[in-house]
PDB file of N, CA and C in Angstrom:
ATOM      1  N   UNK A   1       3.052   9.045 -29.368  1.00  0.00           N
ATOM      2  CA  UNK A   1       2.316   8.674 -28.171  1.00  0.00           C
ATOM      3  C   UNK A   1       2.357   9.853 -27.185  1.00  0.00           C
ATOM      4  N   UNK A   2       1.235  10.172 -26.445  1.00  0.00           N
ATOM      5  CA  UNK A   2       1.131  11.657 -25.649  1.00  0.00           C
ATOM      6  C   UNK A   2       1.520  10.593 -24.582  1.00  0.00           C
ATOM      7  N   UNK A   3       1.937  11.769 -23.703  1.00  0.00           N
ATOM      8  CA  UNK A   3       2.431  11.668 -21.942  1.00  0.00           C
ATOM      9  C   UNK A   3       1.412  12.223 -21.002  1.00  0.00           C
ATOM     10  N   UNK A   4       0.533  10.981 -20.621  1.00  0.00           N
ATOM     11  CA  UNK A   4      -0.372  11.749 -19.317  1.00  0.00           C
ATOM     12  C   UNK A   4       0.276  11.988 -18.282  1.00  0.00           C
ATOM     13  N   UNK A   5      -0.704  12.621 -17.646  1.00  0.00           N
ATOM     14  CA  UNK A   5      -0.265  13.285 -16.360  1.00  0.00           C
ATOM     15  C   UNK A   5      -0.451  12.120 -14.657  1.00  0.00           C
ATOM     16  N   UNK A   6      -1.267  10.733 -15.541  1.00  0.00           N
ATOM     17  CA  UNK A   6      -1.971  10.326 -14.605  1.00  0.00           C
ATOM     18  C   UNK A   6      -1.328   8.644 -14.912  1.00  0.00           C
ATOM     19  N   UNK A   7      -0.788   8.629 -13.793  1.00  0.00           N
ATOM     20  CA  UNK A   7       0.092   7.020 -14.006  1.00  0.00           C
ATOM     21  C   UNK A   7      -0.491   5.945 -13.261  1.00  0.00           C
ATOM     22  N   UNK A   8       0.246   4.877 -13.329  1.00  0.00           N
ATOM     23  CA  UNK A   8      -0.438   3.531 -12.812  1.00  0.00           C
ATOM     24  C   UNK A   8       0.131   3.658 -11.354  1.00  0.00           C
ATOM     25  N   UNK A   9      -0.985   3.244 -10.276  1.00  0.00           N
ATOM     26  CA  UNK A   9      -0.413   3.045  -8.873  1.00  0.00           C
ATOM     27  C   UNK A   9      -1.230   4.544  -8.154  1.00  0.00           C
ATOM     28  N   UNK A  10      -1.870   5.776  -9.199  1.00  0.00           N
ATOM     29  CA  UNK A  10      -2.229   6.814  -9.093  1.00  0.00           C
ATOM     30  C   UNK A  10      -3.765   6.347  -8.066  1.00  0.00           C
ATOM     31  N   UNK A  11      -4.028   7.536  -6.956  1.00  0.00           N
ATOM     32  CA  UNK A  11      -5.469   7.610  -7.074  1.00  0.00           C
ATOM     33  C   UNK A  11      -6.383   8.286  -7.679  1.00  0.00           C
ATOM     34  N   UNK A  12      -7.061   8.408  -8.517  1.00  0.00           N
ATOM     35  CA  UNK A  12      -7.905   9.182  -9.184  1.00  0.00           C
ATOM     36  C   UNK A  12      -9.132   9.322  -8.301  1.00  0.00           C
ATOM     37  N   UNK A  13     -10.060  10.758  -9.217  1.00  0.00           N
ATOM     38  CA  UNK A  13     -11.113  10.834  -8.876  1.00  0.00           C
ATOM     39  C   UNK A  13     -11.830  11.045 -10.233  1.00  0.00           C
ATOM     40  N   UNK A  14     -13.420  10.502 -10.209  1.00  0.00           N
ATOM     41  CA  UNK A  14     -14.016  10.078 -11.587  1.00  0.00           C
ATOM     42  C   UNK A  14     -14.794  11.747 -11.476  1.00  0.00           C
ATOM     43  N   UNK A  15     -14.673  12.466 -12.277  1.00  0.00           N
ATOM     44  CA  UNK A  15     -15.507  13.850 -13.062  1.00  0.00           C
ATOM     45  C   UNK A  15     -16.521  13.114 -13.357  1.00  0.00           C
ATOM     46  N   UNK A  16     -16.687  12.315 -14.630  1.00  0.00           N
ATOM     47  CA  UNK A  16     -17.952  12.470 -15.245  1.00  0.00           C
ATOM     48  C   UNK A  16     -18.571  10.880 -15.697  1.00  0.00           C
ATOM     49  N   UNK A  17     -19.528  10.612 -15.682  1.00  0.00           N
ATOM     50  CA  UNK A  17     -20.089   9.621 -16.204  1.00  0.00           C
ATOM     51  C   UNK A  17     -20.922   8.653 -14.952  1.00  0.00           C
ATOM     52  N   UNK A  18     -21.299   6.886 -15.066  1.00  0.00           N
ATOM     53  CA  UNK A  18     -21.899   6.995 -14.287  1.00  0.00           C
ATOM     54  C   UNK A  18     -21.416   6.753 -12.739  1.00  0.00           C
ATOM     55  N   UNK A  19     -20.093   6.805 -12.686  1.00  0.00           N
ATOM     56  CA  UNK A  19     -19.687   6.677 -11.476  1.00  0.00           C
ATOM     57  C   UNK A  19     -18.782   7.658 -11.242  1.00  0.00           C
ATOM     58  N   UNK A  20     -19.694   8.823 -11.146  1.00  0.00           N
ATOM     59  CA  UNK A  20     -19.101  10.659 -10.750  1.00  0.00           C
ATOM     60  C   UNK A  20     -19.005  10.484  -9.423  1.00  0.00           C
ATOM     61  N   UNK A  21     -17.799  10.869  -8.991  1.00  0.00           N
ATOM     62  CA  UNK A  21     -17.287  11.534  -7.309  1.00  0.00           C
ATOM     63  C   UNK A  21     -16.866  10.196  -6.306  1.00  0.00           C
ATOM     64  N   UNK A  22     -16.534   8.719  -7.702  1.00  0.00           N
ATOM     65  CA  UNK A  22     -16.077   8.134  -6.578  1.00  0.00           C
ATOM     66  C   UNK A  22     -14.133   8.232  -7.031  1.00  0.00           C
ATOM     67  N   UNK A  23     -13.934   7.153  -6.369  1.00  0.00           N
ATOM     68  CA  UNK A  23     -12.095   7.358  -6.145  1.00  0.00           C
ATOM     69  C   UNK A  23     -11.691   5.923  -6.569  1.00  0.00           C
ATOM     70  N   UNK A  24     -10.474   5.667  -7.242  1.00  0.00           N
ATOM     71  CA  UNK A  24     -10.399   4.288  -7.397  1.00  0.00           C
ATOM     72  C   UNK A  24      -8.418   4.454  -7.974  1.00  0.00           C
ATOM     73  N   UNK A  25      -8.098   3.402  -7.835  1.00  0.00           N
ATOM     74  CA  UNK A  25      -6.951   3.626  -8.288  1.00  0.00           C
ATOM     75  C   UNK A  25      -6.317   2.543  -9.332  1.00  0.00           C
ATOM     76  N   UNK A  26      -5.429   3.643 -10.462  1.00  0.00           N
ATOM     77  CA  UNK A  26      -5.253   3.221 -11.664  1.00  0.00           C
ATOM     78  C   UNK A  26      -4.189   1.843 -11.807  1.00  0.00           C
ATOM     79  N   UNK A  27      -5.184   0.713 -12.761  1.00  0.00           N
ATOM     80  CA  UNK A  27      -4.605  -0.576 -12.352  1.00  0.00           C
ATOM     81  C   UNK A  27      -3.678  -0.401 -14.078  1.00  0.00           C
ATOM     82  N   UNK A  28      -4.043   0.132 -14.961  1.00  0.00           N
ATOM     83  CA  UNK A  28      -3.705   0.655 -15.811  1.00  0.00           C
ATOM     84  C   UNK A  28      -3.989   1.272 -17.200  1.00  0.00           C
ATOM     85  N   UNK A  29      -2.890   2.116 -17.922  1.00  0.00           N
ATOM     86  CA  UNK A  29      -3.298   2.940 -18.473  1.00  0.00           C
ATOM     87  C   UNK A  29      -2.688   2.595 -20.361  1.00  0.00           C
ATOM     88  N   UNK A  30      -4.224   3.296 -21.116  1.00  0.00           N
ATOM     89  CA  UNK A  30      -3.921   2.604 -22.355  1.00  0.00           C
ATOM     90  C   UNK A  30      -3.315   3.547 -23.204  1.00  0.00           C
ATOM     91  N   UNK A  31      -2.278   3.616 -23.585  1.00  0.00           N
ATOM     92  CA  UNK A  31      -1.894   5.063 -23.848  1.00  0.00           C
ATOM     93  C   UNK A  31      -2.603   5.191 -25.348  1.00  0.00           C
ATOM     94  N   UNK A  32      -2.139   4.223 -26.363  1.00  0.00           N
ATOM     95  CA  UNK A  32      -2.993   4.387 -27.303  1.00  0.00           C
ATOM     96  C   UNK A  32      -4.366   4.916 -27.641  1.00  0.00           C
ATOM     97  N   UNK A  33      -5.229   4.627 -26.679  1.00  0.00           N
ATOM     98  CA  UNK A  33      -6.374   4.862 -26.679  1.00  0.00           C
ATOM     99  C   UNK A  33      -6.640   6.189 -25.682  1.00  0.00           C
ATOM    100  N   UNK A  34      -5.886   6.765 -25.137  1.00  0.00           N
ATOM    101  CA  UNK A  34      -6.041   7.556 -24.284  1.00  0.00           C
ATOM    102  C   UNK A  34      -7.236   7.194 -23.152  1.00  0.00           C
ATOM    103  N   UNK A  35      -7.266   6.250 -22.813  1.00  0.00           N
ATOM    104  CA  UNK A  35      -8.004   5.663 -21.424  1.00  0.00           C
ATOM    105  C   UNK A  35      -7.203   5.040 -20.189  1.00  0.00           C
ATOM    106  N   UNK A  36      -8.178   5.092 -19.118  1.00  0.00           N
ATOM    107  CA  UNK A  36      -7.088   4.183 -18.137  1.00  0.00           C
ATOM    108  C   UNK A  36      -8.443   2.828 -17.386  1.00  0.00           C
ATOM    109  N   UNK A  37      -7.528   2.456 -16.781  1.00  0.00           N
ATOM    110  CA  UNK A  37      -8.225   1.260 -16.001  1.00  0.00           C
ATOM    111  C   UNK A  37      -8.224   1.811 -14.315  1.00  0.00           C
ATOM    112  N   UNK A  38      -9.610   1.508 -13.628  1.00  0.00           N
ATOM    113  CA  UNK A  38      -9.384   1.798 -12.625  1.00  0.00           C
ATOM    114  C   UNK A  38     -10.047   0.880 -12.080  1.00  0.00           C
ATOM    115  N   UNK A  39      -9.805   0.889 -10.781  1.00  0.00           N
ATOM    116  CA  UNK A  39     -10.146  -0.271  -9.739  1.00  0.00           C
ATOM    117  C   UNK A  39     -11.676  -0.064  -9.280  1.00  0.00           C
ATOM    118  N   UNK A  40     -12.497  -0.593  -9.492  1.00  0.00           N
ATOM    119  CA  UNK A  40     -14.089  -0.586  -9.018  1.00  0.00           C
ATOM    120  C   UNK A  40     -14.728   0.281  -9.511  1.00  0.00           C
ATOM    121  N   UNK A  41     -13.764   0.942 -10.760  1.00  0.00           N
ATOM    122  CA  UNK A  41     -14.794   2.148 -11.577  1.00  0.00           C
ATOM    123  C   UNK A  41     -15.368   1.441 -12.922  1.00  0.00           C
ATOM    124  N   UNK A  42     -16.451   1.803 -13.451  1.00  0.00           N
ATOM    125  CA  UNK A  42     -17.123   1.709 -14.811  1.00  0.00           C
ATOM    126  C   UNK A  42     -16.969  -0.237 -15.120  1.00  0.00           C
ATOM    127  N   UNK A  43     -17.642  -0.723 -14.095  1.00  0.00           N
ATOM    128  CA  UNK A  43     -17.691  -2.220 -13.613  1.00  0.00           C
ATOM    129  C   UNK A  43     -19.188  -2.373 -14.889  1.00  0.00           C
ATOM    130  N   UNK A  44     -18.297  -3.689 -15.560  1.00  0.00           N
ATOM    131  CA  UNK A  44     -19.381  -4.519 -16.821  1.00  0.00           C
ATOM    132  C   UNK A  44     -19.731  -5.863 -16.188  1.00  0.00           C
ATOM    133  N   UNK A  45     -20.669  -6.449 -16.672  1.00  0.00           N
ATOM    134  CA  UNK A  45     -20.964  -7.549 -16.632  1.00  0.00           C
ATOM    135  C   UNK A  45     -20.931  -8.573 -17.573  1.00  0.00           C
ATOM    136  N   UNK A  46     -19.308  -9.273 -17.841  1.00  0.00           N
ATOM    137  CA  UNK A  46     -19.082 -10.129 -19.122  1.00  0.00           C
ATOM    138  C   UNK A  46     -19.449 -11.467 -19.392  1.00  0.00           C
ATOM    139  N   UNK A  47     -20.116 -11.862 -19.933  1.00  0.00           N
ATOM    140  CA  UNK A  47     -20.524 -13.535 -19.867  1.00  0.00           C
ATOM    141  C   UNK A  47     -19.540 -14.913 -20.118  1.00  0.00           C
ATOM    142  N   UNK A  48     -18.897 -15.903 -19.241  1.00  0.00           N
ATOM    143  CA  UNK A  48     -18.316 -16.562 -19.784  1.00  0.00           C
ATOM    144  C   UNK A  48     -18.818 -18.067 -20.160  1.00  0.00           C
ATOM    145  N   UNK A  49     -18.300 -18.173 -20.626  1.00  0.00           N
ATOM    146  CA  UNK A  49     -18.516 -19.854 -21.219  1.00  0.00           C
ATOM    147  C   UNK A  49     -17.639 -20.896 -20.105  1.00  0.00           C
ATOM    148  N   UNK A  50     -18.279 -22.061 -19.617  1.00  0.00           N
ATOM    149  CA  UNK A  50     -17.770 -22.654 -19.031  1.00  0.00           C
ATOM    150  C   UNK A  50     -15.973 -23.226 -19.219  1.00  0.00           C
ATOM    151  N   UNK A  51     -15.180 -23.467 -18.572  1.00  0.00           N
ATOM    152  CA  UNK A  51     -13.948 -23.593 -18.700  1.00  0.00           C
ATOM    153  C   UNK A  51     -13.053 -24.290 -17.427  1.00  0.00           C
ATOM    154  N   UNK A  52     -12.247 -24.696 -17.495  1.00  0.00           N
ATOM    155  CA  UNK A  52     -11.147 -25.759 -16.667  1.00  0.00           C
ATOM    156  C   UNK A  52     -10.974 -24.376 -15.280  1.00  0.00           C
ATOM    157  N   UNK A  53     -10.981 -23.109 -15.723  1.00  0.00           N
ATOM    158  CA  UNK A  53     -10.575 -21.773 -14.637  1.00  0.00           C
ATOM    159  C   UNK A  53     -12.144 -22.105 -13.706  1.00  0.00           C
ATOM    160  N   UNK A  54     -13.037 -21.941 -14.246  1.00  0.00           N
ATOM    161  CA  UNK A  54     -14.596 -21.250 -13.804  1.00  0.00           C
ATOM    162  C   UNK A  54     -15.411 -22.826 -14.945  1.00  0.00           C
ATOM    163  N   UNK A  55     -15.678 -24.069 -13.919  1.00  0.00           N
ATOM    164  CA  UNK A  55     -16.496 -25.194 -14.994  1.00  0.00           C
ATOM    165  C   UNK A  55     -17.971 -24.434 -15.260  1.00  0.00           C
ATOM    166  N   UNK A  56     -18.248 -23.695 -14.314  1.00  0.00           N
ATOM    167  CA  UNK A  56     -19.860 -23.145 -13.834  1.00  0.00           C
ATOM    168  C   UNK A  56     -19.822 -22.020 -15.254  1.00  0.00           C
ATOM    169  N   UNK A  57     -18.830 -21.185 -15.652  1.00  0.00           N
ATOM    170  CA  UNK A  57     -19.821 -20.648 -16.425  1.00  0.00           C
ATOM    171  C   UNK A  57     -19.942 -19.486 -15.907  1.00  0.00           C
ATOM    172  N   UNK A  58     -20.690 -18.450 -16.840  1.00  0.00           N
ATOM    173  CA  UNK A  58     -22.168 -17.445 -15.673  1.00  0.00           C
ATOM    174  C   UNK A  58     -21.208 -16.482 -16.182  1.00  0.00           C
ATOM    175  N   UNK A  59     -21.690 -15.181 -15.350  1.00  0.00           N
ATOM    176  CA  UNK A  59     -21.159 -13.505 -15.887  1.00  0.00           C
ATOM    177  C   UNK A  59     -20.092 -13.471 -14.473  1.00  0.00           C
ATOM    178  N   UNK A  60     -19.371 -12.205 -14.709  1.00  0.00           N
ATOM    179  CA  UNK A  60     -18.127 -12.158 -13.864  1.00  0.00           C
ATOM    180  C   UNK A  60     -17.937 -10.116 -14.225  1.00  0.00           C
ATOM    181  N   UNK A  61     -18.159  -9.801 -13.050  1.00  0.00           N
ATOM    182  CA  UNK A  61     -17.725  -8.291 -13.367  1.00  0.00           C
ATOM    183  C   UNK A  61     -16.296  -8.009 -13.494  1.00  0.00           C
ATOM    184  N   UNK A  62     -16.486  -7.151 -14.150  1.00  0.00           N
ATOM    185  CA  UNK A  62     -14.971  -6.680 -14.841  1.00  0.00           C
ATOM    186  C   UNK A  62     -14.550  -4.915 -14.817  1.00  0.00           C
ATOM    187  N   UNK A  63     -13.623  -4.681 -14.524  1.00  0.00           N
ATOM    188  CA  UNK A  63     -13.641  -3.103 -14.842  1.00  0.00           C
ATOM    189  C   UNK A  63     -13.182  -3.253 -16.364  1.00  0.00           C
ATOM    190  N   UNK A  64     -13.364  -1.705 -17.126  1.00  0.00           N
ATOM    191  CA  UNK A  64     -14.138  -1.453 -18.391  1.00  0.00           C
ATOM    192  C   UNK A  64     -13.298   0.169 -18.241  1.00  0.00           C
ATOM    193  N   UNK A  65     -12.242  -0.047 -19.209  1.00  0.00           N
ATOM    194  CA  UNK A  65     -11.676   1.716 -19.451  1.00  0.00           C
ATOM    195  C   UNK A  65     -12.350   2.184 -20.001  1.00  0.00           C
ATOM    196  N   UNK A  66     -11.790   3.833 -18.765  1.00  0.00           N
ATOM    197  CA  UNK A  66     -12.434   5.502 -18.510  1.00  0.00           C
ATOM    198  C   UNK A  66     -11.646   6.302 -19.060  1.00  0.00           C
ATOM    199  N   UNK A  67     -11.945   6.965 -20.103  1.00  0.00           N
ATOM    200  CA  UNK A  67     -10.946   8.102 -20.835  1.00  0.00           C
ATOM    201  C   UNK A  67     -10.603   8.992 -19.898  1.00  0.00           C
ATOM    202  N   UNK A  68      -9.367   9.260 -20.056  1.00  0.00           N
ATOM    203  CA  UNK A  68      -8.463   9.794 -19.306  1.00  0.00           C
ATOM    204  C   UNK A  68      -9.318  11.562 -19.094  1.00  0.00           C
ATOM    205  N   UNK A  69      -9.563  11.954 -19.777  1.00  0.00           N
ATOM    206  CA  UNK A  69     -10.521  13.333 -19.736  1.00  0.00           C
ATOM    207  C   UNK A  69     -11.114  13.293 -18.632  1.00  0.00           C
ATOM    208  N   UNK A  70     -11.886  12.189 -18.162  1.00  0.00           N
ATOM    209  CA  UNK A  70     -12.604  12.324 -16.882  1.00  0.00           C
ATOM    210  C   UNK A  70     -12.119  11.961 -15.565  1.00  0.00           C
ATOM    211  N   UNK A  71     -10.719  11.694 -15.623  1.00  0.00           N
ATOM    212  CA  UNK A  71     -10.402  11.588 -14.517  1.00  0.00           C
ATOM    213  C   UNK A  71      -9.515  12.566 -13.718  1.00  0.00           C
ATOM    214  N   UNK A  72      -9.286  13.226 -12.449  1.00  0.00           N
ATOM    215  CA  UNK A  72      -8.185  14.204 -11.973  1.00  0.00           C
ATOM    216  C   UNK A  72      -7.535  13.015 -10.907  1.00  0.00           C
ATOM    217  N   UNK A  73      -6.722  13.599 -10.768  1.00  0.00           N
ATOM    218  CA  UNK A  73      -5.750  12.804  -9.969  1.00  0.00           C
ATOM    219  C   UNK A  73      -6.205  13.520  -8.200  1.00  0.00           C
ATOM    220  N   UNK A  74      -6.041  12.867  -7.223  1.00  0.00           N
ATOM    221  CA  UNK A  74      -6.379  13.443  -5.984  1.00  0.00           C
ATOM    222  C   UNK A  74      -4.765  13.914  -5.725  1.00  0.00           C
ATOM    223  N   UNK A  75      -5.452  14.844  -4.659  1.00  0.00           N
ATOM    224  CA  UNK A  75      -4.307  15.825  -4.171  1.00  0.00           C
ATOM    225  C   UNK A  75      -3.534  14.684  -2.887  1.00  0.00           C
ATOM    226  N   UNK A  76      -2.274  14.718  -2.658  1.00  0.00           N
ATOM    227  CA  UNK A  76      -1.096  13.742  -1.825  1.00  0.00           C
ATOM    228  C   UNK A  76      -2.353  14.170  -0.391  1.00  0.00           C
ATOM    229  N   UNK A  77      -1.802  15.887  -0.693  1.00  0.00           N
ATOM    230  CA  UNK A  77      -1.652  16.228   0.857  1.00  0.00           C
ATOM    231  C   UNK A  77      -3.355  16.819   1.186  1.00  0.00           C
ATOM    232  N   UNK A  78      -4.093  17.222   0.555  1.00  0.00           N
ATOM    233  CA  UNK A  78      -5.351  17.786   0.720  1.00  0.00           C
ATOM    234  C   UNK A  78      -6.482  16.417   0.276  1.00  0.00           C
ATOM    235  N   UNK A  79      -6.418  15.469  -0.578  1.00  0.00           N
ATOM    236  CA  UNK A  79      -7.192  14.696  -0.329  1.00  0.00           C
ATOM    237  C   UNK A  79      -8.812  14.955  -1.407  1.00  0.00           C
ATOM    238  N   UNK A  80      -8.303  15.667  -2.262  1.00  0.00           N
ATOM    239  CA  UNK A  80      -8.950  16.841  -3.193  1.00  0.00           C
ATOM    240  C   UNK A  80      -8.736  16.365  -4.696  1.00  0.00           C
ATOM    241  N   UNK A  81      -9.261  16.507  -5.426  1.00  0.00           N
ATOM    242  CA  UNK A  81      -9.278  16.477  -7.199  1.00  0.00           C
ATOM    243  C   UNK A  81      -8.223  17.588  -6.785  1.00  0.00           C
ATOM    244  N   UNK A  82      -7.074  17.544  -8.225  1.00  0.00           N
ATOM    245  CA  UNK A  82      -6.434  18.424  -8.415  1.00  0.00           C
ATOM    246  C   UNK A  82      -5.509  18.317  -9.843  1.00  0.00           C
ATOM    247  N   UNK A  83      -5.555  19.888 -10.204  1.00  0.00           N
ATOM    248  CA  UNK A  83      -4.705  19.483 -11.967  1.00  0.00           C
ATOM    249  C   UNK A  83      -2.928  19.434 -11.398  1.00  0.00           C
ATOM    250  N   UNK A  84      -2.345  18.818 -12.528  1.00  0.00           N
ATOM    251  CA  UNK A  84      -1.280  18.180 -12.719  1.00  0.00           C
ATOM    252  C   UNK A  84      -0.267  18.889 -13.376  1.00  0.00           C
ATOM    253  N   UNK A  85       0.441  19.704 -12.842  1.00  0.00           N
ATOM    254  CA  UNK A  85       2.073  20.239 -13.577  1.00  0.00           C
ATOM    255  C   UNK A  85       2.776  19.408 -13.653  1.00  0.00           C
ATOM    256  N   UNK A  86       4.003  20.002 -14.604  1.00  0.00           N
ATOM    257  CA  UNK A  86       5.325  20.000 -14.257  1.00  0.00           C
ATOM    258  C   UNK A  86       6.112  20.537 -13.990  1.00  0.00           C
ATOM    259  N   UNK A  87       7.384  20.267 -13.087  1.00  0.00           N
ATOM    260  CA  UNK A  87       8.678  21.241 -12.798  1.00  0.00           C
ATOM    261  C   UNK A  87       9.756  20.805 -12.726  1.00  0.00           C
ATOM    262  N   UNK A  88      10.870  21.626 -13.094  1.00  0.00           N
ATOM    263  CA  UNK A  88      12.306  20.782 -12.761  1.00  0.00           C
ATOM    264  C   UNK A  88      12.552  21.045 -11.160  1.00  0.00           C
ATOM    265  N   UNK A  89      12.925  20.063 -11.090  1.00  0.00           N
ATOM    266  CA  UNK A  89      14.002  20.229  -9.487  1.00  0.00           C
ATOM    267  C   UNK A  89      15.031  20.824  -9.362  1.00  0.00           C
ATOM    268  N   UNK A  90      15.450  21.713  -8.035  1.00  0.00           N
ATOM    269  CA  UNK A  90      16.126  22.576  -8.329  1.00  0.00           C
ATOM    270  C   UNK A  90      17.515  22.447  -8.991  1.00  0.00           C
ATOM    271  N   UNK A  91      18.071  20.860  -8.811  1.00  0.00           N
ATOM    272  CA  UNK A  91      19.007  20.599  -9.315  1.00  0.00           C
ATOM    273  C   UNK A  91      19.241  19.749 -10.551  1.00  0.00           C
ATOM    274  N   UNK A  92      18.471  19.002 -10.165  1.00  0.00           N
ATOM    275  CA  UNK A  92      18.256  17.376 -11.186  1.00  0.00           C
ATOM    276  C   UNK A  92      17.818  18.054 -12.589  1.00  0.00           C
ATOM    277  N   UNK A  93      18.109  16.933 -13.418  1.00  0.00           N
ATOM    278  CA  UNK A  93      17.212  17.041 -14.719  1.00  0.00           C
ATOM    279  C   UNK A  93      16.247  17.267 -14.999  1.00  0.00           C
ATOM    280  N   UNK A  94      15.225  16.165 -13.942  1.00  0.00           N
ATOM    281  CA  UNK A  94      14.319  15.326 -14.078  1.00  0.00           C
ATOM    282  C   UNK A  94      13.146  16.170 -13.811  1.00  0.00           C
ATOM    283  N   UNK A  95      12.404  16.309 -14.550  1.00  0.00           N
ATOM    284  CA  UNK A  95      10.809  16.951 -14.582  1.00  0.00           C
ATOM    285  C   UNK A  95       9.396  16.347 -13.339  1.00  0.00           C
ATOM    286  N   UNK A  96       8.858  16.431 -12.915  1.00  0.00           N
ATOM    287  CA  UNK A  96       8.374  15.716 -11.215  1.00  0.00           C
ATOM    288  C   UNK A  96       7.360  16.404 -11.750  1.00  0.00           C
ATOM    289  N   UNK A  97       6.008  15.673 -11.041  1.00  0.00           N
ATOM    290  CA  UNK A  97       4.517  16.101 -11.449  1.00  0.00           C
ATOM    291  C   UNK A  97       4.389  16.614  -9.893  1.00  0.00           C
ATOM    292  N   UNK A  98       3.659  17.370 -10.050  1.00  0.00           N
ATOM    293  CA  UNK A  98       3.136  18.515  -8.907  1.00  0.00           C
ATOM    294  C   UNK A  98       1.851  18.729  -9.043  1.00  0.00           C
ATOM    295  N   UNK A  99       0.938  18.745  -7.662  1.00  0.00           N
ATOM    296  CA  UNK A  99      -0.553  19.037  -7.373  1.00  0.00           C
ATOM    297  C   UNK A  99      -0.193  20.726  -7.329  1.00  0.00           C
ATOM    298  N   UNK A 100      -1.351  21.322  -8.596  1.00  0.00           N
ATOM    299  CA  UNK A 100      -1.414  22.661  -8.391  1.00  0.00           C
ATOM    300  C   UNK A 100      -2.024  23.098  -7.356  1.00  0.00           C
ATOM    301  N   UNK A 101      -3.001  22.225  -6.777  1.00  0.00           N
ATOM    302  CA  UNK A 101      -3.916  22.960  -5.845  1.00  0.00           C
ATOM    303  C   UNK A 101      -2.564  23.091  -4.530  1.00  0.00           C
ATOM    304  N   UNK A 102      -1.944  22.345  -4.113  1.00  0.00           N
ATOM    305  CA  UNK A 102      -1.520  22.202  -3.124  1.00  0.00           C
ATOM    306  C   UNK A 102       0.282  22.312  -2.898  1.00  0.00           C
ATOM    307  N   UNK A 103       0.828  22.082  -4.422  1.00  0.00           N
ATOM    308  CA  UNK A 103       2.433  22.478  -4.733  1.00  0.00           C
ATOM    309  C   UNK A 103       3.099  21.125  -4.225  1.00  0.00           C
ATOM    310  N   UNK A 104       2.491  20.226  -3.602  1.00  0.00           N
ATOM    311  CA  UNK A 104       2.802  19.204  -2.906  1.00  0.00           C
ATOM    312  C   UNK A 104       3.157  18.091  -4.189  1.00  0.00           C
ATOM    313  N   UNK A 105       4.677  17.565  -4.068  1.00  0.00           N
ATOM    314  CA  UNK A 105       5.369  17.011  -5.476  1.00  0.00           C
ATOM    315  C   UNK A 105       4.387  15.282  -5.187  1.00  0.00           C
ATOM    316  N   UNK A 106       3.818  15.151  -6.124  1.00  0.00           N
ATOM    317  CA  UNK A 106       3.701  13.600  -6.609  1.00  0.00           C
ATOM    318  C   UNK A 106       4.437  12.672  -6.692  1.00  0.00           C
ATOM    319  N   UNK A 107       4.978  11.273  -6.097  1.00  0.00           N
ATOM    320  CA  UNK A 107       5.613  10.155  -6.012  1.00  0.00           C
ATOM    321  C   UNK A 107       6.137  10.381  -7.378  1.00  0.00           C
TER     322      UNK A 107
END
């Protein structure tokens, strides 16, 4: 299983497809499939069958995973698309994702 750069709770920004240059944030991510879920991005229209939840029936929009390729993560501090390092801390073990554009460490 690969390790993205782009986690759940993240804000993204959409590169490519039909909802280029908006922002939404990741409700979650499929690692298998290398896609994620985002909040008000790449919205379907699914049909349901009436039921005890919804008696009425009818279509219900849904978000619909975005391969991870098209998404950058926004910058903390600039507010910007930006690619995704890693670095150790100066002391710790622990590896921390970092905005290149800006050096500014990621939650």
């Amino acid at each position: 299983m690969a390790k993205f750069k782009i986690k759940k709770g993240d804000t993204v920004f959409v590169n490519a497809g039909e909802d280029r240059g908006k922002t939404g944030r990741v409700l979650k991510v499929l690692a298998e499939k290398g896609r994620v879920l985002v909040e008000g991005i790449n919205m379907v229209s699914k049909s349901t069958k009436p039921n005890a939840k919804s008696p009425q029936g009818g279509f219900q929009k849904k978000e619909s995973p975005v391969h991870i390729s098209n998404l950058n993560l926004l910058d903390p501090k600039l507010g910007k698309p930006t690619r995704v390092g890693f670095k150790k801390e100066a002391k710790g073990k622990q590896s921390v994702r970092y905005a290149k554009k800006s050096g500014e460490v990621i939650k």
